[in-house]
PDB file of N, CA and C in Angstrom:
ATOM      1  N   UNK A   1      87.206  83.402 -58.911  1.00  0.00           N
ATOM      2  CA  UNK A   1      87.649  83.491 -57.549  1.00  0.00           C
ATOM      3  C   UNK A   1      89.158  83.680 -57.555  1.00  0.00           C
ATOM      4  N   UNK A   2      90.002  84.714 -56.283  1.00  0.00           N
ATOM      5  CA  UNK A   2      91.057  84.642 -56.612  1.00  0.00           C
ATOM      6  C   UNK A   2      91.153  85.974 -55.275  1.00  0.00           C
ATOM      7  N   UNK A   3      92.711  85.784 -55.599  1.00  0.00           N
ATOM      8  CA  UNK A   3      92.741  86.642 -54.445  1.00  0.00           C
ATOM      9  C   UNK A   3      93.764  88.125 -54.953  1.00  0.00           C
ATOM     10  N   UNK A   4      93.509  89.410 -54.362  1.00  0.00           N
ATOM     11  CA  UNK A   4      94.069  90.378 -54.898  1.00  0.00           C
ATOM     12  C   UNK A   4      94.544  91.544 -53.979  1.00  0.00           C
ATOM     13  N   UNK A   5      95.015  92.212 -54.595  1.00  0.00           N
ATOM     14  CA  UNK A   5      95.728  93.228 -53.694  1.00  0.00           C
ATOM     15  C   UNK A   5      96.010  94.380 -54.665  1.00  0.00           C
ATOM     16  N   UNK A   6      95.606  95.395 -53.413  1.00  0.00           N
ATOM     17  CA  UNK A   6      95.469  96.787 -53.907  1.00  0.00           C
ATOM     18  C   UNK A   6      96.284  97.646 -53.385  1.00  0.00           C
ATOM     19  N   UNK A   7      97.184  97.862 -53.740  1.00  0.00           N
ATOM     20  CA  UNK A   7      98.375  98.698 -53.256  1.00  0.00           C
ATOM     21  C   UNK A   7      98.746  99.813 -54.391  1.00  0.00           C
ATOM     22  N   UNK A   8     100.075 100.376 -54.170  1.00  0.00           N
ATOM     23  CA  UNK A   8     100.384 101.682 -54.674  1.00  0.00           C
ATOM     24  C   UNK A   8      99.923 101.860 -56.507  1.00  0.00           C
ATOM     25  N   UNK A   9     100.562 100.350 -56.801  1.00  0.00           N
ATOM     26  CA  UNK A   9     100.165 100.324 -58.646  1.00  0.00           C
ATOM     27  C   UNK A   9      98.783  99.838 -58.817  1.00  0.00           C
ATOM     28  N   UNK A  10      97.484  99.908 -57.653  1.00  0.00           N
ATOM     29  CA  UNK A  10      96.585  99.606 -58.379  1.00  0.00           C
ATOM     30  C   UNK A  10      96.128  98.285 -57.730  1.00  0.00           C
ATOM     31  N   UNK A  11      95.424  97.584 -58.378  1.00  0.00           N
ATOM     32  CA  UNK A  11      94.747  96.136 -58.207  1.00  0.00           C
ATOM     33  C   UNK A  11      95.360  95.187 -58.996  1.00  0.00           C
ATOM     34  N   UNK A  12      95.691  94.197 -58.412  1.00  0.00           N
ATOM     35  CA  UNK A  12      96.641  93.091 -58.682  1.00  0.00           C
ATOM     36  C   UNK A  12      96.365  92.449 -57.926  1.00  0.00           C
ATOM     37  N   UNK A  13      95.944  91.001 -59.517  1.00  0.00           N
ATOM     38  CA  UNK A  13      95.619  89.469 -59.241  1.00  0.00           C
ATOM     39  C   UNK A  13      97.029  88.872 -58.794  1.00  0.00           C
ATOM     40  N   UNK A  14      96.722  88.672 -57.954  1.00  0.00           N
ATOM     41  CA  UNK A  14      97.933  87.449 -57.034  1.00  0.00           C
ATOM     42  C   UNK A  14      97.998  86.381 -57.781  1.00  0.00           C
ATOM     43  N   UNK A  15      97.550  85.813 -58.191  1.00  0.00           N
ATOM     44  CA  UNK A  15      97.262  84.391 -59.044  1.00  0.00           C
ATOM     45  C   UNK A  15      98.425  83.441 -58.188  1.00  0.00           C
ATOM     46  N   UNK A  16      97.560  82.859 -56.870  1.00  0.00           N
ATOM     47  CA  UNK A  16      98.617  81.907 -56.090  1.00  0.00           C
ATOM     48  C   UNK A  16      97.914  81.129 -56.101  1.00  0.00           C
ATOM     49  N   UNK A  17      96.605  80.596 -56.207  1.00  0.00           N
ATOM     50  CA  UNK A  17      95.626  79.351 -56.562  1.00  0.00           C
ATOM     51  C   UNK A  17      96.069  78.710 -57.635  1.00  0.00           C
ATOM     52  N   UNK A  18      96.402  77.445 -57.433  1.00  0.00           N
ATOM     53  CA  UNK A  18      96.164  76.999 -58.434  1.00  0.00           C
ATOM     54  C   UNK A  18      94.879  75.938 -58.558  1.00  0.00           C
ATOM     55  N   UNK A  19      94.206  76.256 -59.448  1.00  0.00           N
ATOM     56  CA  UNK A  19      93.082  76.290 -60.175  1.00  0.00           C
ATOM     57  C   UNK A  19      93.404  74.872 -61.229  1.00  0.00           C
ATOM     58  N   UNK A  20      92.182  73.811 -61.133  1.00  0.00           N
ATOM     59  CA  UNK A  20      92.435  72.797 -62.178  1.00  0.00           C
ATOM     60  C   UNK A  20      92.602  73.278 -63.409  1.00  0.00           C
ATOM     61  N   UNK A  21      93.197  72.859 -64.387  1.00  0.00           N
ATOM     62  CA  UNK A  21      93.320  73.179 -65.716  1.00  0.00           C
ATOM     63  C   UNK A  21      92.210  73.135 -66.409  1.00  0.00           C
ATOM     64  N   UNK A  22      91.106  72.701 -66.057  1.00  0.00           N
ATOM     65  CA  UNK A  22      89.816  73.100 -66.845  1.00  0.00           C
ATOM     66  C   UNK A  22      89.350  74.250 -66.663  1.00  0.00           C
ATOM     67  N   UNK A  23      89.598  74.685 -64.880  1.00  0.00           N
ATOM     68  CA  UNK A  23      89.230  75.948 -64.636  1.00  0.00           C
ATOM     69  C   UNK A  23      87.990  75.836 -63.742  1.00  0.00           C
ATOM     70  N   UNK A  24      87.950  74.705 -63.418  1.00  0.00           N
ATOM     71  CA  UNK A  24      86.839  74.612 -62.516  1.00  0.00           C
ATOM     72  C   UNK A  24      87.277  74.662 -61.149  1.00  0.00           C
ATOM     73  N   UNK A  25      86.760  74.999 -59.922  1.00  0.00           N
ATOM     74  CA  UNK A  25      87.186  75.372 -59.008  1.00  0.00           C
ATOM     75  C   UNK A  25      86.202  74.097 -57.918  1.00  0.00           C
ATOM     76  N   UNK A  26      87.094  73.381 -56.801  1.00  0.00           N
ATOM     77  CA  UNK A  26      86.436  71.952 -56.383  1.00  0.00           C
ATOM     78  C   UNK A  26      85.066  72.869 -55.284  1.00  0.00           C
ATOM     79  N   UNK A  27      84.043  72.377 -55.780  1.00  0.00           N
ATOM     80  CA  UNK A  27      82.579  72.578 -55.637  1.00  0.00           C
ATOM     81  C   UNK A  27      82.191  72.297 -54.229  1.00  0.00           C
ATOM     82  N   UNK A  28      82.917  71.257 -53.855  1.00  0.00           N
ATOM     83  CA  UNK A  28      82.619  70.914 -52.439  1.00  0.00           C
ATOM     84  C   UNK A  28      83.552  71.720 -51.294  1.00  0.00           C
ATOM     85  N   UNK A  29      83.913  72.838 -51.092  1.00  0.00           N
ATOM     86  CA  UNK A  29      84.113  73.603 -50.260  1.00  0.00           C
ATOM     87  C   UNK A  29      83.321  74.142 -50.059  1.00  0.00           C
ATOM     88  N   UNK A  30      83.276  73.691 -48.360  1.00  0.00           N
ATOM     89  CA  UNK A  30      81.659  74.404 -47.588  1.00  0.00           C
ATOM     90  C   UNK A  30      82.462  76.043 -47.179  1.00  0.00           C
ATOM     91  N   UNK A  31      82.088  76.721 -47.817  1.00  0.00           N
ATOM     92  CA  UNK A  31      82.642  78.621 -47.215  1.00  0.00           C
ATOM     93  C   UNK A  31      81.832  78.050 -45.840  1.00  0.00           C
ATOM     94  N   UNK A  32      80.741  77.934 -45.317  1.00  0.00           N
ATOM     95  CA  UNK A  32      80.572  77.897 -44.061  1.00  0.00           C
ATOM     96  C   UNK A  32      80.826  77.103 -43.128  1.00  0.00           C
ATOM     97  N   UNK A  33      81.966  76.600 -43.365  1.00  0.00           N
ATOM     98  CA  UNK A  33      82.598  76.018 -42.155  1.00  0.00           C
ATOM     99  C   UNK A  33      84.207  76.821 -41.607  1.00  0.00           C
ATOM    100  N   UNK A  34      83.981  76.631 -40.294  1.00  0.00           N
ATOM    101  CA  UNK A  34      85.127  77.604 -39.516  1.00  0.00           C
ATOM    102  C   UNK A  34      86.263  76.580 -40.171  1.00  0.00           C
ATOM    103  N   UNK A  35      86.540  75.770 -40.846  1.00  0.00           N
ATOM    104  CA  UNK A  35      87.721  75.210 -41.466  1.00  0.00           C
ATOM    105  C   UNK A  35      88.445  75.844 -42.441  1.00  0.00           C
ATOM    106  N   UNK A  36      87.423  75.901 -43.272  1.00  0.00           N
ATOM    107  CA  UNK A  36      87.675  77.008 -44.546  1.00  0.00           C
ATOM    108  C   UNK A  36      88.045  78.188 -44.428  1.00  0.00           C
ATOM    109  N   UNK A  37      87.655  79.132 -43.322  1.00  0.00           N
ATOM    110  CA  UNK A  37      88.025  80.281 -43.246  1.00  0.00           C
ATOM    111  C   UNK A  37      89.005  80.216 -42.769  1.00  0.00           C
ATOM    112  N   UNK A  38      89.607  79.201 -41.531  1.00  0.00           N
ATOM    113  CA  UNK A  38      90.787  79.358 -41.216  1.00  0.00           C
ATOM    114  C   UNK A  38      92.235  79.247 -41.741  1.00  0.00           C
ATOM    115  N   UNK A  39      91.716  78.190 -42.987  1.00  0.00           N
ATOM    116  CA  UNK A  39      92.496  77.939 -44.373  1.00  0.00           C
ATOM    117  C   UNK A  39      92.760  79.469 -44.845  1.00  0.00           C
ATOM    118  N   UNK A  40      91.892  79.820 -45.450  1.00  0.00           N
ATOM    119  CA  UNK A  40      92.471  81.116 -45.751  1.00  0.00           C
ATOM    120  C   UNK A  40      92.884  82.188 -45.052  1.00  0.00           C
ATOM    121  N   UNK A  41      92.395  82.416 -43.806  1.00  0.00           N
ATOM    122  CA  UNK A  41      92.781  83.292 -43.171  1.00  0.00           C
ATOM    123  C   UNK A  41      94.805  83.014 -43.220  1.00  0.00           C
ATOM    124  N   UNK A  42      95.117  81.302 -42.636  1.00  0.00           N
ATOM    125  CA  UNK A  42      96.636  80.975 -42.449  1.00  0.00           C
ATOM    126  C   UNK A  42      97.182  81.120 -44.334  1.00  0.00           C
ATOM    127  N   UNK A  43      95.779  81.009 -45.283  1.00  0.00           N
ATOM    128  CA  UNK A  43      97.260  81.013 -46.482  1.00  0.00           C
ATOM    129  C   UNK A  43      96.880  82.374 -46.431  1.00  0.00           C
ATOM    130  N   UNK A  44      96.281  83.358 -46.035  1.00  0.00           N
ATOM    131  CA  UNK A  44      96.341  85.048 -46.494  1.00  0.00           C
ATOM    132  C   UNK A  44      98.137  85.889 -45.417  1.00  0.00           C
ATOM    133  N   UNK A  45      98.022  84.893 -44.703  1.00  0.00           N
ATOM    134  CA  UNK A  45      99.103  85.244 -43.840  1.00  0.00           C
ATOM    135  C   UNK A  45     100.501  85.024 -44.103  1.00  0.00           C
ATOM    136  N   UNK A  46     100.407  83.750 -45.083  1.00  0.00           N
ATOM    137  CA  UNK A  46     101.320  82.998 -45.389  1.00  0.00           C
ATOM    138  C   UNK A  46     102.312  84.253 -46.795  1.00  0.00           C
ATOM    139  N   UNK A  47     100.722  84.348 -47.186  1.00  0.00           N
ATOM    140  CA  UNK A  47     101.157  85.324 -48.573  1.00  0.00           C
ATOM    141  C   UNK A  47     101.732  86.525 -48.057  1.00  0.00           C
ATOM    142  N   UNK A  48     100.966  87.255 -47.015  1.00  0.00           N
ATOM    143  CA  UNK A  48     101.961  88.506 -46.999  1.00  0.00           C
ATOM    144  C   UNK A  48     103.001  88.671 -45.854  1.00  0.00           C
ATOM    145  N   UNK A  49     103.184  87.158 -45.775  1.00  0.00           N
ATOM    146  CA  UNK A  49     105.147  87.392 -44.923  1.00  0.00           C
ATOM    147  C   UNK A  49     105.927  87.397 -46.349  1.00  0.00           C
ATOM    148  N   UNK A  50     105.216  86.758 -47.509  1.00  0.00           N
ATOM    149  CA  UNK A  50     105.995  86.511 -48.706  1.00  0.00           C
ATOM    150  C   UNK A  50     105.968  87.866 -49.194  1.00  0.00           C
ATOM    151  N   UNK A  51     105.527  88.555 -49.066  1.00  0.00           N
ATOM    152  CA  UNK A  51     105.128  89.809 -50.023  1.00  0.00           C
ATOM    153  C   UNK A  51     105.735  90.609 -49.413  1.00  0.00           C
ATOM    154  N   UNK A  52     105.289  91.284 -48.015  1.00  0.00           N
ATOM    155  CA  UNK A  52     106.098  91.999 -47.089  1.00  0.00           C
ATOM    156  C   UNK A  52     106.532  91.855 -46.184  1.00  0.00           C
ATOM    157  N   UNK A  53     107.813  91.265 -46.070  1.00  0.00           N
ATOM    158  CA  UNK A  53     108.325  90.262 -44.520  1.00  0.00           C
ATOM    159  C   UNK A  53     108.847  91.910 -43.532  1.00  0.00           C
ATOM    160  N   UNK A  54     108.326  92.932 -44.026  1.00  0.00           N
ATOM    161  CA  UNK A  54     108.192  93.930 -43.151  1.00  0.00           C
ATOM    162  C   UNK A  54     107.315  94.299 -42.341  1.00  0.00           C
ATOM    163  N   UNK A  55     106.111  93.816 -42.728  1.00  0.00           N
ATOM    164  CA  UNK A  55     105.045  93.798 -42.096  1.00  0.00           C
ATOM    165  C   UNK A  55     104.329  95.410 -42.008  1.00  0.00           C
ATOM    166  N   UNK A  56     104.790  95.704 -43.588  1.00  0.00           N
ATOM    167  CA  UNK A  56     103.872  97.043 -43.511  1.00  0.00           C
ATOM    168  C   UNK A  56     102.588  96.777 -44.459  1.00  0.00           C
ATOM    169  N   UNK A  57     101.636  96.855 -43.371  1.00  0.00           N
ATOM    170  CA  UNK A  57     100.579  96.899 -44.573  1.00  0.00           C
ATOM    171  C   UNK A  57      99.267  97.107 -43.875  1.00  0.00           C
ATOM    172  N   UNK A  58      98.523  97.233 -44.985  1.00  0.00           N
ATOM    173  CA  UNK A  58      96.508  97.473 -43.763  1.00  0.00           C
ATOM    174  C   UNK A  58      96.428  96.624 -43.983  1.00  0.00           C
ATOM    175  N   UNK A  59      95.622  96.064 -43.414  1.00  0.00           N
ATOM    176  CA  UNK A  59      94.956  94.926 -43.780  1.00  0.00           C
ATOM    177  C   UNK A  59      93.291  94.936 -43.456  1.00  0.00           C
ATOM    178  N   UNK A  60      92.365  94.242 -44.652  1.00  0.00           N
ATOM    179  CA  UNK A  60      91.099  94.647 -44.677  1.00  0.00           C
ATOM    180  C   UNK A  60      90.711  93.127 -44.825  1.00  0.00           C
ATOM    181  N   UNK A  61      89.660  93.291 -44.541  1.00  0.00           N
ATOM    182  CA  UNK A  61      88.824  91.424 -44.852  1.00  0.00           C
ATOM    183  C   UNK A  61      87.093  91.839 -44.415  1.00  0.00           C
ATOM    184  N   UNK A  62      86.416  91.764 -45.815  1.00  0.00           N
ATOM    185  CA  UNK A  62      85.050  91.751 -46.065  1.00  0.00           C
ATOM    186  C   UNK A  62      84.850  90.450 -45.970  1.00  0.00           C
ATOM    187  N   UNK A  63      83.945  90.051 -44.996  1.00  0.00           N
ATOM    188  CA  UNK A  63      82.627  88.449 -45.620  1.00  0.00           C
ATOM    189  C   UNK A  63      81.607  89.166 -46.881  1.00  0.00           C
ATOM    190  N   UNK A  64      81.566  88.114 -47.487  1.00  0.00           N
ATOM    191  CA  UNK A  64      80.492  88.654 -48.658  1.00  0.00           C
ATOM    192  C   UNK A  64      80.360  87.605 -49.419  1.00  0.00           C
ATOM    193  N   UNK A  65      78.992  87.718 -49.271  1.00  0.00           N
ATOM    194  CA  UNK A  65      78.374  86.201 -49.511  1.00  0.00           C
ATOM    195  C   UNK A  65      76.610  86.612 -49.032  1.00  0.00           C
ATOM    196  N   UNK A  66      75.648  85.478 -49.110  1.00  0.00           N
ATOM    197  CA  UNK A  66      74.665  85.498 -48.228  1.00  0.00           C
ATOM    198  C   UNK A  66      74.800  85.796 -47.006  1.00  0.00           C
ATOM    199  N   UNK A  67      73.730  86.475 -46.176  1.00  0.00           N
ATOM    200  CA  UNK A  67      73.857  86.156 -44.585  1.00  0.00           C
ATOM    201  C   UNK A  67      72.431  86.361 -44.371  1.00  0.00           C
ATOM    202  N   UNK A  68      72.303  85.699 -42.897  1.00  0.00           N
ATOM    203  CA  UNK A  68      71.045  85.657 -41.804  1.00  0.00           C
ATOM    204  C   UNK A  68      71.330  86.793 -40.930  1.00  0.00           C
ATOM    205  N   UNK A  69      71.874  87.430 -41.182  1.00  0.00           N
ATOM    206  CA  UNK A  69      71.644  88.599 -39.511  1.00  0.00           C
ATOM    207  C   UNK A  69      72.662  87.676 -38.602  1.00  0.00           C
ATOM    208  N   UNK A  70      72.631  88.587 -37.428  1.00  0.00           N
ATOM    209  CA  UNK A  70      73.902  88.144 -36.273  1.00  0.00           C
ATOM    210  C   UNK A  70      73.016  87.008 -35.777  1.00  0.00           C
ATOM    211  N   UNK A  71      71.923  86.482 -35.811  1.00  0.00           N
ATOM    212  CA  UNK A  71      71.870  85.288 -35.688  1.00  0.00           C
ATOM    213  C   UNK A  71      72.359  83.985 -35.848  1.00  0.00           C
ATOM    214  N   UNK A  72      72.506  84.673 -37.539  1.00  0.00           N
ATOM    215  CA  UNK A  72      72.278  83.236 -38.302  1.00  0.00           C
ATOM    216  C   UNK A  72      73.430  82.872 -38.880  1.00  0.00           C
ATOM    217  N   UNK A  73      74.663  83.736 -39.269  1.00  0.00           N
ATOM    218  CA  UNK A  73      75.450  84.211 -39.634  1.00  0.00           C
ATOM    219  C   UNK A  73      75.519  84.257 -41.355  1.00  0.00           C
ATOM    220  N   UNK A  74      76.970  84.131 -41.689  1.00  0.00           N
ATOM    221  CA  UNK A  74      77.083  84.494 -43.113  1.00  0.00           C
ATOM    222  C   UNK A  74      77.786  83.400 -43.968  1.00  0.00           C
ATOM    223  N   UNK A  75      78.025  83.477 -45.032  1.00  0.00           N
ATOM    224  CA  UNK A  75      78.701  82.766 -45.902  1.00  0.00           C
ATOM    225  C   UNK A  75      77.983  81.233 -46.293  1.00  0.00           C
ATOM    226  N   UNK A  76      77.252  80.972 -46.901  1.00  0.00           N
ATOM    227  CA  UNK A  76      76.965  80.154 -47.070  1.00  0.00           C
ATOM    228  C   UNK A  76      77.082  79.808 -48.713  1.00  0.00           C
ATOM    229  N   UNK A  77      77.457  79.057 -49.713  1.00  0.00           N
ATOM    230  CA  UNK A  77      77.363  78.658 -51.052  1.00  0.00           C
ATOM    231  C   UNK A  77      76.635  77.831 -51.993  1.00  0.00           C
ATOM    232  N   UNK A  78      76.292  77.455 -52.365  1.00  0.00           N
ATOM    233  CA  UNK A  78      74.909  76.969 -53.575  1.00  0.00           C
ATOM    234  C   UNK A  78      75.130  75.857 -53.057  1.00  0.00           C
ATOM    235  N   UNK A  79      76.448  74.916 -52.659  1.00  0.00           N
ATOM    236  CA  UNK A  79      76.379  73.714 -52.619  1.00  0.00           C
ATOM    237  C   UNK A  79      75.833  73.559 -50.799  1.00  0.00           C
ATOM    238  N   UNK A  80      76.386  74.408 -50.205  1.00  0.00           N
ATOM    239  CA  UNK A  80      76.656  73.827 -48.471  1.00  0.00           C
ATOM    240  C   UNK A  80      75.088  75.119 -48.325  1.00  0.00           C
ATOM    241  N   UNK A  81      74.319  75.452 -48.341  1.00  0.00           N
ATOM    242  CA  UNK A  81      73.439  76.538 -47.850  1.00  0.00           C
ATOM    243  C   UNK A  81      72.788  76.496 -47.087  1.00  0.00           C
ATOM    244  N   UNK A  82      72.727  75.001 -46.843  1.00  0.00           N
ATOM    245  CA  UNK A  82      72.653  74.839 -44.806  1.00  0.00           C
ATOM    246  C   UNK A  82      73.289  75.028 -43.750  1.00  0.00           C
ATOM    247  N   UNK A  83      74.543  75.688 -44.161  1.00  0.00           N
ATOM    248  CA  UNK A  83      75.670  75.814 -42.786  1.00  0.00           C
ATOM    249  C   UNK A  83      76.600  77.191 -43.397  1.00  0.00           C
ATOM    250  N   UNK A  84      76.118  78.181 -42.502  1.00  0.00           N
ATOM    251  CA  UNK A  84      76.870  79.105 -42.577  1.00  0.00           C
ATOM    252  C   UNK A  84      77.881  79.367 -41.669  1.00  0.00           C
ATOM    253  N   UNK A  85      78.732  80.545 -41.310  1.00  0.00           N
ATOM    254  CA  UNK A  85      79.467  80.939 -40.191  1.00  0.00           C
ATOM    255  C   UNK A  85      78.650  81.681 -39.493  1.00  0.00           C
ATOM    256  N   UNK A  86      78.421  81.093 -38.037  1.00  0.00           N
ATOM    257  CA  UNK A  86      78.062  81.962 -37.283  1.00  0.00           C
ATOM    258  C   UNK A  86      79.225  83.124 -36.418  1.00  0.00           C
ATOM    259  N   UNK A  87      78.448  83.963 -35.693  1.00  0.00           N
ATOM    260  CA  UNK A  87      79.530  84.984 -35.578  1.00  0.00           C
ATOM    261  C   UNK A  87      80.531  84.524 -34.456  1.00  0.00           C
ATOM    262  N   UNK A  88      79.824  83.353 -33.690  1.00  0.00           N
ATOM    263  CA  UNK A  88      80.612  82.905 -32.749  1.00  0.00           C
ATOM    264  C   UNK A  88      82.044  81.818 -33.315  1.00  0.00           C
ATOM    265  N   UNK A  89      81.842  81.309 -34.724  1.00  0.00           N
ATOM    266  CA  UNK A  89      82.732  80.566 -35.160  1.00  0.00           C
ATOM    267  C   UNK A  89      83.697  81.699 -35.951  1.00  0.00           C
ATOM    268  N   UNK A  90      83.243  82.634 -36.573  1.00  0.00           N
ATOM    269  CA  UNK A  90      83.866  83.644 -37.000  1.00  0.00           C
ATOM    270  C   UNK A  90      85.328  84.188 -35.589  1.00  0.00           C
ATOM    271  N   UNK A  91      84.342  84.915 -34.491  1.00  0.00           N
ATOM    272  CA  UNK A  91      85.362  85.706 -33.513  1.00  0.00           C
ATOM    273  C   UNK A  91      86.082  84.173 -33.252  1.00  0.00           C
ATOM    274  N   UNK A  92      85.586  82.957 -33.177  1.00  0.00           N
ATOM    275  CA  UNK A  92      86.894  81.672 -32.600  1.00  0.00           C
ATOM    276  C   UNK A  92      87.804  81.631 -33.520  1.00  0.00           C
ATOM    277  N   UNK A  93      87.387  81.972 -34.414  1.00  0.00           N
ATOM    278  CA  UNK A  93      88.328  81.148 -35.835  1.00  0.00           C
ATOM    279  C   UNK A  93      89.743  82.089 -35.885  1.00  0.00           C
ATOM    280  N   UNK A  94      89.108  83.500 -35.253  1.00  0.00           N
ATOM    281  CA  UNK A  94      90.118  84.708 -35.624  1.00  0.00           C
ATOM    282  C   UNK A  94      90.891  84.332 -34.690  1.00  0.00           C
ATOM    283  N   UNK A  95      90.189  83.748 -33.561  1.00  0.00           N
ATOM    284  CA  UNK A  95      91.492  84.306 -32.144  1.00  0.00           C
ATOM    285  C   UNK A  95      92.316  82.660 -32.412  1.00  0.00           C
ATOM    286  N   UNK A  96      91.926  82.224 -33.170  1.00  0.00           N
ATOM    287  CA  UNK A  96      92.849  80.878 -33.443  1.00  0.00           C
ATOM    288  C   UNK A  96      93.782  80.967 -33.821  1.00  0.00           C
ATOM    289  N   UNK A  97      93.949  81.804 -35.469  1.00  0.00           N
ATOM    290  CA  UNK A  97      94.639  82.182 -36.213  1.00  0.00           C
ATOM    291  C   UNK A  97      95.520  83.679 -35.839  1.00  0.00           C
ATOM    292  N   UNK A  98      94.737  84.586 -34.903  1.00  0.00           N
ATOM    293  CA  UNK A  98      95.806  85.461 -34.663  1.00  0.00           C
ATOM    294  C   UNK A  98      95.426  85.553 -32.864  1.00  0.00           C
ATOM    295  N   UNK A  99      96.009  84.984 -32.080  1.00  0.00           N
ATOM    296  CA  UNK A  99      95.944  85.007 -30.589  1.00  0.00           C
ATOM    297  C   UNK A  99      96.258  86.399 -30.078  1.00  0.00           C
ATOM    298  N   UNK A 100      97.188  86.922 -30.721  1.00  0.00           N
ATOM    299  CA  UNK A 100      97.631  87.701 -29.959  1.00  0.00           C
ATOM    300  C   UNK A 100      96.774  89.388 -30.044  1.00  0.00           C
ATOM    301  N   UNK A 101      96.158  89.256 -28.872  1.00  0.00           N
ATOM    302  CA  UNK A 101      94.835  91.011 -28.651  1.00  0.00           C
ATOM    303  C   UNK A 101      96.155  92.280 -28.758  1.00  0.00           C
ATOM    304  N   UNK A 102      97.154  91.997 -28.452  1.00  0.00           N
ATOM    305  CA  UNK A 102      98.115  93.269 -28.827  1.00  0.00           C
ATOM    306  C   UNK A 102      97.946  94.482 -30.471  1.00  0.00           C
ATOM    307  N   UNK A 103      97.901  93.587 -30.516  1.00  0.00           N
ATOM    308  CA  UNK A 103      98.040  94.043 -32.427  1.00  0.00           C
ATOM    309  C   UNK A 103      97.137  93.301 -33.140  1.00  0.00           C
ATOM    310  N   UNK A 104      96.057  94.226 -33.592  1.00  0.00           N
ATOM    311  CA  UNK A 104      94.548  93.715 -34.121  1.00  0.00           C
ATOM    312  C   UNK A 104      95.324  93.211 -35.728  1.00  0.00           C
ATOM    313  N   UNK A 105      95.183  91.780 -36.131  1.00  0.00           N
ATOM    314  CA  UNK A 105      95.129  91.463 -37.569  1.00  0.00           C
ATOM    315  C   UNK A 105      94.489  92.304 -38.612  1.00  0.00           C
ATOM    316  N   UNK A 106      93.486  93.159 -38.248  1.00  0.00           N
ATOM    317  CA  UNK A 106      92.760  93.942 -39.478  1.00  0.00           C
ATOM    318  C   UNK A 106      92.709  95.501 -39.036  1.00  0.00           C
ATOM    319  N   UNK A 107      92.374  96.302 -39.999  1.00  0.00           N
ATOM    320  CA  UNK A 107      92.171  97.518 -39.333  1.00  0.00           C
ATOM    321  C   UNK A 107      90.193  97.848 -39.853  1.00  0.00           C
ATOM    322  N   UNK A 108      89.798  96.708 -40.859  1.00  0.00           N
ATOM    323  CA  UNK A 108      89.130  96.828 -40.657  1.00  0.00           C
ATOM    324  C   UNK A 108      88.180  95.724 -41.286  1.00  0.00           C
ATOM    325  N   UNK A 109      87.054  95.179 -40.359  1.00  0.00           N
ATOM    326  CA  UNK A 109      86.440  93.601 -40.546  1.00  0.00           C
ATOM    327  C   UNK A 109      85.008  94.515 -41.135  1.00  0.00           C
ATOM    328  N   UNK A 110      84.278  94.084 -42.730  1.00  0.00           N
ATOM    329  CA  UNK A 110      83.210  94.824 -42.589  1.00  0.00           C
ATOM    330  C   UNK A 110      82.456  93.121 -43.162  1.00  0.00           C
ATOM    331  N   UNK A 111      80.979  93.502 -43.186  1.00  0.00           N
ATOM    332  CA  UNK A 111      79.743  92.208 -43.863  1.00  0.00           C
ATOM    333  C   UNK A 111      79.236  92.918 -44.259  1.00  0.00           C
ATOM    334  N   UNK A 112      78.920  92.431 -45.988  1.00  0.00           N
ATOM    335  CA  UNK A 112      78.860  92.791 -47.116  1.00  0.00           C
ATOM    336  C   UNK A 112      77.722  91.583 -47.653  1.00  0.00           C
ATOM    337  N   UNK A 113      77.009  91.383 -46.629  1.00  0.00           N
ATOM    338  CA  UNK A 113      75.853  90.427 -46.727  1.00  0.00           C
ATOM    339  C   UNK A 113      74.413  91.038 -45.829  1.00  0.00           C
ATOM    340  N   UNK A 114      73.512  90.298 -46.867  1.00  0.00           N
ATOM    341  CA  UNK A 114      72.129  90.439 -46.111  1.00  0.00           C
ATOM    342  C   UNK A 114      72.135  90.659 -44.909  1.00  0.00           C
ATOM    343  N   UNK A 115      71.313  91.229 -44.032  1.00  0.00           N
ATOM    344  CA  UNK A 115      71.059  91.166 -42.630  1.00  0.00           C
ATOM    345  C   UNK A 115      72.048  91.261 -41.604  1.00  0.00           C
ATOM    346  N   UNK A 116      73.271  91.597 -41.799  1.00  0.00           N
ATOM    347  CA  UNK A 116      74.103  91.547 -41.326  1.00  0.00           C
ATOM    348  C   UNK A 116      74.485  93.114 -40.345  1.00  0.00           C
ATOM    349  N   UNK A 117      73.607  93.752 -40.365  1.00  0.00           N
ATOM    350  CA  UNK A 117      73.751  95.129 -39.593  1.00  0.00           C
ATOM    351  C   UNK A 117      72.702  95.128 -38.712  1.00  0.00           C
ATOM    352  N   UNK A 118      71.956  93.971 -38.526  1.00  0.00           N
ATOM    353  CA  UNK A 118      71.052  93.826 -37.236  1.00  0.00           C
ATOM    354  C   UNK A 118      71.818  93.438 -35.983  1.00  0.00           C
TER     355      UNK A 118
END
């Protein structure tokens, strides 16, 4: 797990996690809770004022993971696989983290999970 970026030289590991020294990564993060995503959504933001405090850039964000269809939603992990994001915690979580409808945060949101084009 890790986070990366694909720009002019290519694909490049960010390596801004730090990761226990065994290398195990803590098990009990539920991906399907609107907490977690909002965690990353504020450190993905955090990273590219650091990276480009110009604010040139696309920006893309796949879910990918399991999913139920727009029902049921997505992201769920081996440990939490009773509680996914539904799409209604998904669109809250976004307008939490970026309020402002002027200027869309992504240019483009895709799901890269089961059932997810119903």
């Amino acid at each position: 797990m890790g986070r990366y970026l694909y720009d002019g030289n290519g694909l490049q590991d960010l390596k801004v996690v730090d990761y226990p020294e065994d290398g195990t990564i803590d098990p009990h993060i539920n991906m399907g809770a609107p907490e977690t995503l909002k965690d990353f959504l504020k450190a993905g933001q955090n990273l590219e004022r650091e990276l480009y405090p110009d604010g040139n850039v696309h920006r893309v964000f796949v879910f990918w993971d399991h999913g139920s269809g727009s029902l049921g939603g997505v992201c769920s992990d081996k440990v939490c696989k009773s509680d996914l994001l539904s799409l209604s915690e998904i669109h809250k979580t976004f307008a939490e983290v970026y309020p402002s409808v002027d200027e869309p945060p992504f240019e483009l949101i895709g799901f890269d999970a089961c059932l997810m084009s119903t």
